[in-house]
C-alpha atoms as a PDB file:
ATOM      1  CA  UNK A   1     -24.308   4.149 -10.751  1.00  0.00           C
ATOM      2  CA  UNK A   2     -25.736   5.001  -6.952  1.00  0.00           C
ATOM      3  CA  UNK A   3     -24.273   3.133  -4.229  1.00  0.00           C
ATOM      4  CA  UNK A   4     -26.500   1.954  -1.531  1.00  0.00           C
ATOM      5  CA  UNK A   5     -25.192   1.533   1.849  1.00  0.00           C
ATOM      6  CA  UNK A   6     -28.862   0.191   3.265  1.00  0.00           C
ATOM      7  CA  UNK A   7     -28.580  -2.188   0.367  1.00  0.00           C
ATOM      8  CA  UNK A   8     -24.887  -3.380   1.189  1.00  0.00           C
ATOM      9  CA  UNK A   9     -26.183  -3.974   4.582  1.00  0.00           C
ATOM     10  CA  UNK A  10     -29.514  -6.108   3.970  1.00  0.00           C
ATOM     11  CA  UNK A  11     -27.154  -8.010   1.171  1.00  0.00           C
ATOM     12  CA  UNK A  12     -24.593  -8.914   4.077  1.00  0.00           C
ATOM     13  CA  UNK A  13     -27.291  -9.292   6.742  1.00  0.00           C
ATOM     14  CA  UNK A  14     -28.653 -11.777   4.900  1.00  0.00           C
ATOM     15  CA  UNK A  15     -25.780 -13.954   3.188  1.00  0.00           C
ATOM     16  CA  UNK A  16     -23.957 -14.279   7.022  1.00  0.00           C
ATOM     17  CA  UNK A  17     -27.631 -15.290   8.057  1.00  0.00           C
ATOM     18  CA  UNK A  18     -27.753 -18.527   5.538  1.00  0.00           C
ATOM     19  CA  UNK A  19     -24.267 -19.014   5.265  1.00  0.00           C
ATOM     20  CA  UNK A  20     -22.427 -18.616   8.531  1.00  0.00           C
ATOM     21  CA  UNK A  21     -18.682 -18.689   8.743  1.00  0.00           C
ATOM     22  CA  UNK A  22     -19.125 -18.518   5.079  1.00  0.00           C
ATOM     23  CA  UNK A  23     -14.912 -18.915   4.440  1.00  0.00           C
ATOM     24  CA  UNK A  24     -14.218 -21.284   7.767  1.00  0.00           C
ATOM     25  CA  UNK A  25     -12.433 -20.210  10.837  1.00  0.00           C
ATOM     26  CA  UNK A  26      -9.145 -20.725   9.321  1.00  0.00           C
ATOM     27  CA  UNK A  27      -7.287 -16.961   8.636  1.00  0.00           C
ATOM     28  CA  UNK A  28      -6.258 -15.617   5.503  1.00  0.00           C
ATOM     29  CA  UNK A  29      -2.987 -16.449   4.431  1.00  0.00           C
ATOM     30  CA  UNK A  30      -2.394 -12.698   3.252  1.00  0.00           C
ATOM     31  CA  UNK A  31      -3.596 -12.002   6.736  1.00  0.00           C
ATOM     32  CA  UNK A  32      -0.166 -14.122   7.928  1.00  0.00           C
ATOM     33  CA  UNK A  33       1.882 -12.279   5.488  1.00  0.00           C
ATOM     34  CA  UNK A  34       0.870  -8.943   6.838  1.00  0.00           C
ATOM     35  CA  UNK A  35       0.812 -10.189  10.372  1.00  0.00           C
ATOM     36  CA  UNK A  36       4.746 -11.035   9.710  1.00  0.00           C
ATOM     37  CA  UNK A  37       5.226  -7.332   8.228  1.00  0.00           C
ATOM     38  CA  UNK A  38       3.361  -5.821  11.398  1.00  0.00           C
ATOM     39  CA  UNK A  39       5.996  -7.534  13.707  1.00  0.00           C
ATOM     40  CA  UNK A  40       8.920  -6.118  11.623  1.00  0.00           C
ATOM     41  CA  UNK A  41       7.356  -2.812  11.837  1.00  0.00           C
ATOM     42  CA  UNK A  42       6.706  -2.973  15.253  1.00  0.00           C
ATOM     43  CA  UNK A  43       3.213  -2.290  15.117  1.00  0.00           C
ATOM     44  CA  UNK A  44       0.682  -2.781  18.107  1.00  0.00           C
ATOM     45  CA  UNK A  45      -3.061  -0.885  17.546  1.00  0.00           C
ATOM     46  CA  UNK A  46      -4.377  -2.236  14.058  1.00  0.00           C
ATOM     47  CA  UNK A  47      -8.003  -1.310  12.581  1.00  0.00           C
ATOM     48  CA  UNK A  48      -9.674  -3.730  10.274  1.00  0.00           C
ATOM     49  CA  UNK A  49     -12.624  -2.644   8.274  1.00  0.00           C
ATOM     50  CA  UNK A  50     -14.675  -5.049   6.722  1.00  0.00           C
ATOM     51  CA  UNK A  51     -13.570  -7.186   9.596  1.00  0.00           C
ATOM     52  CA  UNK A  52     -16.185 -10.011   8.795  1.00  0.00           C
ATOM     53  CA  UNK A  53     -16.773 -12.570  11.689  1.00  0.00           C
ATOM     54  CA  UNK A  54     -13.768 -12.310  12.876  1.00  0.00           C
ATOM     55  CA  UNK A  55     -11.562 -14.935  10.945  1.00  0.00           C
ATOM     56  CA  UNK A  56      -8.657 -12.311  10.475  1.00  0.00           C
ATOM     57  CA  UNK A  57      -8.695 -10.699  13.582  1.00  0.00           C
ATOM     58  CA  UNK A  58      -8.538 -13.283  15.751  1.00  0.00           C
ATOM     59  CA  UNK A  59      -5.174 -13.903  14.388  1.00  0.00           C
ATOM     60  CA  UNK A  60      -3.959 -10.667  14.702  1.00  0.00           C
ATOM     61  CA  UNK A  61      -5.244 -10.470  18.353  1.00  0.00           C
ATOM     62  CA  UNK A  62      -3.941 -13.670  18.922  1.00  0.00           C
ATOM     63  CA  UNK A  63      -0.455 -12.410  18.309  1.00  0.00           C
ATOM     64  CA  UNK A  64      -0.762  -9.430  21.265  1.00  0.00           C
ATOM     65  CA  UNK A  65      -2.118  -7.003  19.028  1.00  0.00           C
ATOM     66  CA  UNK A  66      -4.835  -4.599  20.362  1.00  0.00           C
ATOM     67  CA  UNK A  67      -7.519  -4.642  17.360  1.00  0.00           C
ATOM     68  CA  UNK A  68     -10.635  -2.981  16.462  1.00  0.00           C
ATOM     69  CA  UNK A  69     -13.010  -4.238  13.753  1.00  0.00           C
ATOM     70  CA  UNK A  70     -15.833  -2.258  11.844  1.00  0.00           C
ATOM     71  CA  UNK A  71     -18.492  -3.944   9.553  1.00  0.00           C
ATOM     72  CA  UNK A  72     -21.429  -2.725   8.127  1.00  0.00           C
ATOM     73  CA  UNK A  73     -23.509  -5.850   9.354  1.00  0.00           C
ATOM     74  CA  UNK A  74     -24.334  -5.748  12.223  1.00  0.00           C
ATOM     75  CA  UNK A  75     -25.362 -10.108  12.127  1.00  0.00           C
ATOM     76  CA  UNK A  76     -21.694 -10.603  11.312  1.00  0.00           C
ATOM     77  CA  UNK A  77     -20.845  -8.112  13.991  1.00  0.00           C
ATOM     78  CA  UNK A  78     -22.551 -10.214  16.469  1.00  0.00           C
ATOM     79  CA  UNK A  79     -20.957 -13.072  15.034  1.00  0.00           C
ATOM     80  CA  UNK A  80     -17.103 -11.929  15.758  1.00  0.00           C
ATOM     81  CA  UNK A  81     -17.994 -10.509  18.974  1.00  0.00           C
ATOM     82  CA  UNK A  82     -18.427 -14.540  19.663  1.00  0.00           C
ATOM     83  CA  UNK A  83     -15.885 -16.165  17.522  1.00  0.00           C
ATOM     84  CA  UNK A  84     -12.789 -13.160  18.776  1.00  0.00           C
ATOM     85  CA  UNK A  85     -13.313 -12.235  21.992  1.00  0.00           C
ATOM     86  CA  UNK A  86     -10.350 -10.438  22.214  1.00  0.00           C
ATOM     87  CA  UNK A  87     -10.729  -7.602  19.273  1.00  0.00           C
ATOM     88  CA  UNK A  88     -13.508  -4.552  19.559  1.00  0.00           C
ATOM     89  CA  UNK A  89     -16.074  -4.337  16.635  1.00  0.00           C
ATOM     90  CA  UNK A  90     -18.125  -1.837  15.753  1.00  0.00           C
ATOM     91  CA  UNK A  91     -21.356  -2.209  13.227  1.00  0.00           C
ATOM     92  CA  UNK A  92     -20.964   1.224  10.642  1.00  0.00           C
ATOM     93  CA  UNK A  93     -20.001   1.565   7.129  1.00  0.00           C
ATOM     94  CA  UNK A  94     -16.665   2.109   6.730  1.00  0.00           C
ATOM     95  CA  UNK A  95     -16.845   5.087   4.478  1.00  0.00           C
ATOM     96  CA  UNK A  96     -17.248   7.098   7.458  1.00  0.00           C
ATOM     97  CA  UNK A  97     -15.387   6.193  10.417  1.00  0.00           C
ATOM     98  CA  UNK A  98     -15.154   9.367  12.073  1.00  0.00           C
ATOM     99  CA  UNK A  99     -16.253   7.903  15.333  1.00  0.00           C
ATOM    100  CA  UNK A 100     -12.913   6.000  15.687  1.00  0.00           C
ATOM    101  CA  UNK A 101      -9.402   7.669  16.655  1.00  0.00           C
ATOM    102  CA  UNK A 102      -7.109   8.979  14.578  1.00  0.00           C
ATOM    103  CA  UNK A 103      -3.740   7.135  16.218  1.00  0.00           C
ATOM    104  CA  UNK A 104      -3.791   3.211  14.675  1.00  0.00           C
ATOM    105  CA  UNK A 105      -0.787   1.741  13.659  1.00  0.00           C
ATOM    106  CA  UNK A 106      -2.103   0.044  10.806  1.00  0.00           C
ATOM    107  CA  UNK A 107      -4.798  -1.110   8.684  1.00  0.00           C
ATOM    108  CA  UNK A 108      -5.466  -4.530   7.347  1.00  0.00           C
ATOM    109  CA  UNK A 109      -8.215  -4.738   5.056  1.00  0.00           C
ATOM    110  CA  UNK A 110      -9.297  -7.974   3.338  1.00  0.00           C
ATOM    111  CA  UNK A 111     -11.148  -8.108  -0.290  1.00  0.00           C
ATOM    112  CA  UNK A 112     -13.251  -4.798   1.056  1.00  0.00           C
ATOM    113  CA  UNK A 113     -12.059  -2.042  -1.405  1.00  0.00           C
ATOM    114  CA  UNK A 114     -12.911  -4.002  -4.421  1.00  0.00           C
ATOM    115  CA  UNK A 115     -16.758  -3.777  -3.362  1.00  0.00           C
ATOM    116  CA  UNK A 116     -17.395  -0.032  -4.796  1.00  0.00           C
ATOM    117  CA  UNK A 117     -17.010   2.237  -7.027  1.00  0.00           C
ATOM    118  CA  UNK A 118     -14.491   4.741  -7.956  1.00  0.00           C
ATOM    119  CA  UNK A 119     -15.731   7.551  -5.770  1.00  0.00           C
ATOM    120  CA  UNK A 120     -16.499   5.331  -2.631  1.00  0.00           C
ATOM    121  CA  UNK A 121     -13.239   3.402  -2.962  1.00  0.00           C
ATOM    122  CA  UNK A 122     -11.423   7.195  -2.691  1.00  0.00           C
ATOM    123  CA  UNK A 123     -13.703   8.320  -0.247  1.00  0.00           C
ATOM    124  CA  UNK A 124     -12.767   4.840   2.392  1.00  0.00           C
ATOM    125  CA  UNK A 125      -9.333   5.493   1.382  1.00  0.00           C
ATOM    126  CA  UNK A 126      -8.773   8.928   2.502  1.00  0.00           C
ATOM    127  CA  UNK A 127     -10.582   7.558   5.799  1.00  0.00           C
ATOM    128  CA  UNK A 128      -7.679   5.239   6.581  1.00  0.00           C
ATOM    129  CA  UNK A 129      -5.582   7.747   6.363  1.00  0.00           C
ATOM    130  CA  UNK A 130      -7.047   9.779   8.399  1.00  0.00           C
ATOM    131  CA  UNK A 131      -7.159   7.349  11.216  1.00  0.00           C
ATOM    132  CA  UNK A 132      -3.788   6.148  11.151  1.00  0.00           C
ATOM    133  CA  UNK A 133      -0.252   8.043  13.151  1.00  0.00           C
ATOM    134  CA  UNK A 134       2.134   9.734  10.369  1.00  0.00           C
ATOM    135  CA  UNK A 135       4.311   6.748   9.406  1.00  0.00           C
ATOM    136  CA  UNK A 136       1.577   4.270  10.193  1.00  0.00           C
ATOM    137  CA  UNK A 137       1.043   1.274   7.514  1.00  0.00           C
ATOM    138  CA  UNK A 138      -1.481   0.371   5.102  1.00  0.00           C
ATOM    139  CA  UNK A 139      -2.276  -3.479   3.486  1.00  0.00           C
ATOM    140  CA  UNK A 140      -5.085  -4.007   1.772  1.00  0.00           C
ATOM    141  CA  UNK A 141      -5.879  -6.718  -0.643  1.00  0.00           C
ATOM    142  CA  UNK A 142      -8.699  -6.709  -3.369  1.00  0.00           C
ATOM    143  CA  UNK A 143      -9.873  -8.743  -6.463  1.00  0.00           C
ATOM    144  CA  UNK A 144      -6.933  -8.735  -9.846  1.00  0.00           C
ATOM    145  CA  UNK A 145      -7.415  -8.918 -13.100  1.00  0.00           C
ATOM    146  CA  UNK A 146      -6.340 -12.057 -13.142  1.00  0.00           C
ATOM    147  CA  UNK A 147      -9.523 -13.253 -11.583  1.00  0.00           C
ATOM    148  CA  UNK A 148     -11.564 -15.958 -13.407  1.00  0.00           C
ATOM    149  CA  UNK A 149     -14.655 -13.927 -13.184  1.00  0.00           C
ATOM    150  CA  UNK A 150     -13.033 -10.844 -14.673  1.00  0.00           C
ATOM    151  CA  UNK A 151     -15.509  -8.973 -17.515  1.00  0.00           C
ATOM    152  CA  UNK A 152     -17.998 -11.681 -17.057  1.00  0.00           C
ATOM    153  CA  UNK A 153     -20.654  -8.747 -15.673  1.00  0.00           C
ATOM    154  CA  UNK A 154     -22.236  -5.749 -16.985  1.00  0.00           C
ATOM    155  CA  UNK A 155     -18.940  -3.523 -16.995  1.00  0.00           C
ATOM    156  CA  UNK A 156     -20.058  -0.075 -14.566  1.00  0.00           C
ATOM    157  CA  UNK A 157     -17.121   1.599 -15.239  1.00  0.00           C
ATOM    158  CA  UNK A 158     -13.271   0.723 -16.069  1.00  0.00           C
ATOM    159  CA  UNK A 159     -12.270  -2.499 -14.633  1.00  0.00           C
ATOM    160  CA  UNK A 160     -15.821  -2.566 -12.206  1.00  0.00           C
ATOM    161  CA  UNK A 161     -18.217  -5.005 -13.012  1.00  0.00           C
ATOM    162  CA  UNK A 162     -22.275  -5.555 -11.653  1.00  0.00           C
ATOM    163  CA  UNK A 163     -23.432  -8.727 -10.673  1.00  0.00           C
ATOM    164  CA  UNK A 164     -26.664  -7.056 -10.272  1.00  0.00           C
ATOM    165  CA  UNK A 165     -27.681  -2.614 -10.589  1.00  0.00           C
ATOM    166  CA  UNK A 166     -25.375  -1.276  -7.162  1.00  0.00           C
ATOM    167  CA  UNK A 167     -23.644  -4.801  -6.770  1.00  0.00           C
ATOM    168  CA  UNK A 168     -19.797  -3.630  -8.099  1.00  0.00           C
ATOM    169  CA  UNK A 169     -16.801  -5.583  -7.647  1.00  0.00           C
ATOM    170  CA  UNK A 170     -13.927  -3.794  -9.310  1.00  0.00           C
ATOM    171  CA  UNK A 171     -10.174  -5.257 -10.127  1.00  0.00           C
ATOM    172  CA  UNK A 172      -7.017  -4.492  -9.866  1.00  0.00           C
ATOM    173  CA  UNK A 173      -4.166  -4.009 -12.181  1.00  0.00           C
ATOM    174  CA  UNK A 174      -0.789  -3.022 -10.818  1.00  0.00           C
ATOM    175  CA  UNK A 175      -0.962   0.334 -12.121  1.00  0.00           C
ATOM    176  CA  UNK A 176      -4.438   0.835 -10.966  1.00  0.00           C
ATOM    177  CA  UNK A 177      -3.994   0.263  -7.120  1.00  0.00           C
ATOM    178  CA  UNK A 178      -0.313   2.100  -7.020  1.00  0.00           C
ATOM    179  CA  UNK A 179      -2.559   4.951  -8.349  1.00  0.00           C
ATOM    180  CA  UNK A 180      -5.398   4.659  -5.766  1.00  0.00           C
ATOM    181  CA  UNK A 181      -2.364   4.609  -2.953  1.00  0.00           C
ATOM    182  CA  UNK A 182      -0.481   7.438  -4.737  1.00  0.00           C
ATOM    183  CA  UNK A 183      -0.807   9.622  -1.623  1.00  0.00           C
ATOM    184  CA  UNK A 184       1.178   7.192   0.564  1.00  0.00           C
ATOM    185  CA  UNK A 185       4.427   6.029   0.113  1.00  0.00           C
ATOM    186  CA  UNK A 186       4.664   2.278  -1.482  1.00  0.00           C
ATOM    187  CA  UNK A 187       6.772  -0.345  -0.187  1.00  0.00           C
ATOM    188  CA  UNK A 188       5.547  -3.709  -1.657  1.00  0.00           C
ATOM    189  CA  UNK A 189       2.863  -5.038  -4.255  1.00  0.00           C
ATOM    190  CA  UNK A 190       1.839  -7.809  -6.003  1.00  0.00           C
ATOM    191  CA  UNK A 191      -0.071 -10.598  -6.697  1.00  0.00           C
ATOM    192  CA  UNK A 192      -1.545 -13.337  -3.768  1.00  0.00           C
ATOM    193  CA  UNK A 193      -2.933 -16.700  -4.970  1.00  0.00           C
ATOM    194  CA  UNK A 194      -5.812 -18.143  -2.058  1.00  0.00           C
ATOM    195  CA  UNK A 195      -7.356 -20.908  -2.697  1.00  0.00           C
ATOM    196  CA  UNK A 196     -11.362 -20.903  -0.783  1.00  0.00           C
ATOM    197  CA  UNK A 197     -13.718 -23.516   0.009  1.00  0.00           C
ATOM    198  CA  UNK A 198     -17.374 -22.175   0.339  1.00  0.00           C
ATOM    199  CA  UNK A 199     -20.414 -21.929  -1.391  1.00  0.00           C
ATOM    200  CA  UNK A 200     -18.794 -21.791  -4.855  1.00  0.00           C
ATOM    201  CA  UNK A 201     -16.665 -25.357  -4.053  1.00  0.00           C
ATOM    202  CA  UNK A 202     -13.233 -25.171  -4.387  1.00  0.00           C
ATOM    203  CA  UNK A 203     -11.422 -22.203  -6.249  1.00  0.00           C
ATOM    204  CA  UNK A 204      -8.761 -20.172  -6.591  1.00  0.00           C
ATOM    205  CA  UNK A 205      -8.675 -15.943  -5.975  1.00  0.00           C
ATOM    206  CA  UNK A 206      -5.879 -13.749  -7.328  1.00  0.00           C
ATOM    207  CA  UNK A 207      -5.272 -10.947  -5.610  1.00  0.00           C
ATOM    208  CA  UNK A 208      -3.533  -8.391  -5.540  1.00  0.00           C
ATOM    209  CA  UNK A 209      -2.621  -6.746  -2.262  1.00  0.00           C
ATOM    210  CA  UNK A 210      -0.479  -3.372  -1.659  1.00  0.00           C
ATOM    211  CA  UNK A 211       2.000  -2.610   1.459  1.00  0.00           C
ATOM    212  CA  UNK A 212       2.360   1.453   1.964  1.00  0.00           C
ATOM    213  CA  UNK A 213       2.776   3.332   4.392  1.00  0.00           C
ATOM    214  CA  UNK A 214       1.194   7.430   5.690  1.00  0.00           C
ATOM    215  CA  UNK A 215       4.482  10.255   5.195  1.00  0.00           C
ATOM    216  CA  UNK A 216       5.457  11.241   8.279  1.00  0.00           C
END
């Protein structure tokens, strides 16, 4: 199993070329929820990687927060820069994001983790934490088990599935994400139902999504 940044990028590249806005303008409703959670926590500088076109974002920007986006497209870059005016985004592959400071609030990150394997799912991990303050937060959401397209794939390794050689999506199960956050202390999990209107037609994601936050 070799993951392939390059090939991550020409995949993207190329679906935001054909598709667009390919999930509408309106935000993610987990993207609400956290934006509620932010406000209790009294957060203000949030980084979202795999920030997309902008759709989640905009949103938090919208409610005061000062926001920087990184994607590995660099077409979908140039596509939020339009569609959010207010956030920062920056084209580079979120496994190394060395380039960015190392005193955000929080990270929101949106069905991103779920798109590698073991080792690179660690590795952009341990670079949130390292670019978020001691006590800063963490929500991140990613494909369940509970998803209809579970084990329908050529299984890569446990719970990770190809669609095509370098093309993983992984899922979830509770244990498996509190064990992938086990370095930072866990406030809230569980499971988020969205319902998405796209290529596919109408359908329904389960996901699960994990609240924790970096010891102080």
């Amino acid at each position: 199993m070799e993951f392939s940044i390059n090939a991550q990028k020409d995949f993207w590249d190329a679906r935001f070329q054909r598709e667009g806005e390919v999930w509408g303008n309106i935000s993610s409703a987990t993207a609400v929820y956290a934006l509620a959670l932010f406000k209790v926590h009294g957060i203000n500088k949030l980084l979202v990687p795999g920030s997309g076109y902008g759709r989640n974002t905009k949103l938090f920007a919208s409610a005061g927060l000062d926001v920087t986006g990184i994607d590995i497209s660099p077409v979908v870059c140039d596509m939020a820069a339009s569609f959010d005016t207010a956030s920062v985004f920056h084209t580079a592959s979120v496994l190394d994001m060395s380039f960015l400071d190392n005193d955000f609030d929080a990270i929101y990150c949106f069905n991103t983790l779920h798109l590698f394997y073991q080792k690179e799912r660690i590795k952009f991990i341990d670079e949130c934490g390292r670019r978020i303050k001691d006590g800063g937060l963490l929500f991140f959401t990613g494909f369940s088990e509970d998803e209809p397209s579970f084990g329908k794939n050529r299984s890569a390794e446990k719970n990770t599935y190809e669609s095509r050689p370098g093309r993983p999506t992984h899922y979830f199960t509770d244990d498996d994400i509190r064990l992938h956050f086990r370095s930072f202390e866990l406030l809230v999990t569980g499971i988020f139902n969205e319902s998405e209107d796209h290529s596919q037609g109408p359908h329904e994601h389960h996901l699960r999504y994990i609240l924790c936050r970096k010891s102080r």
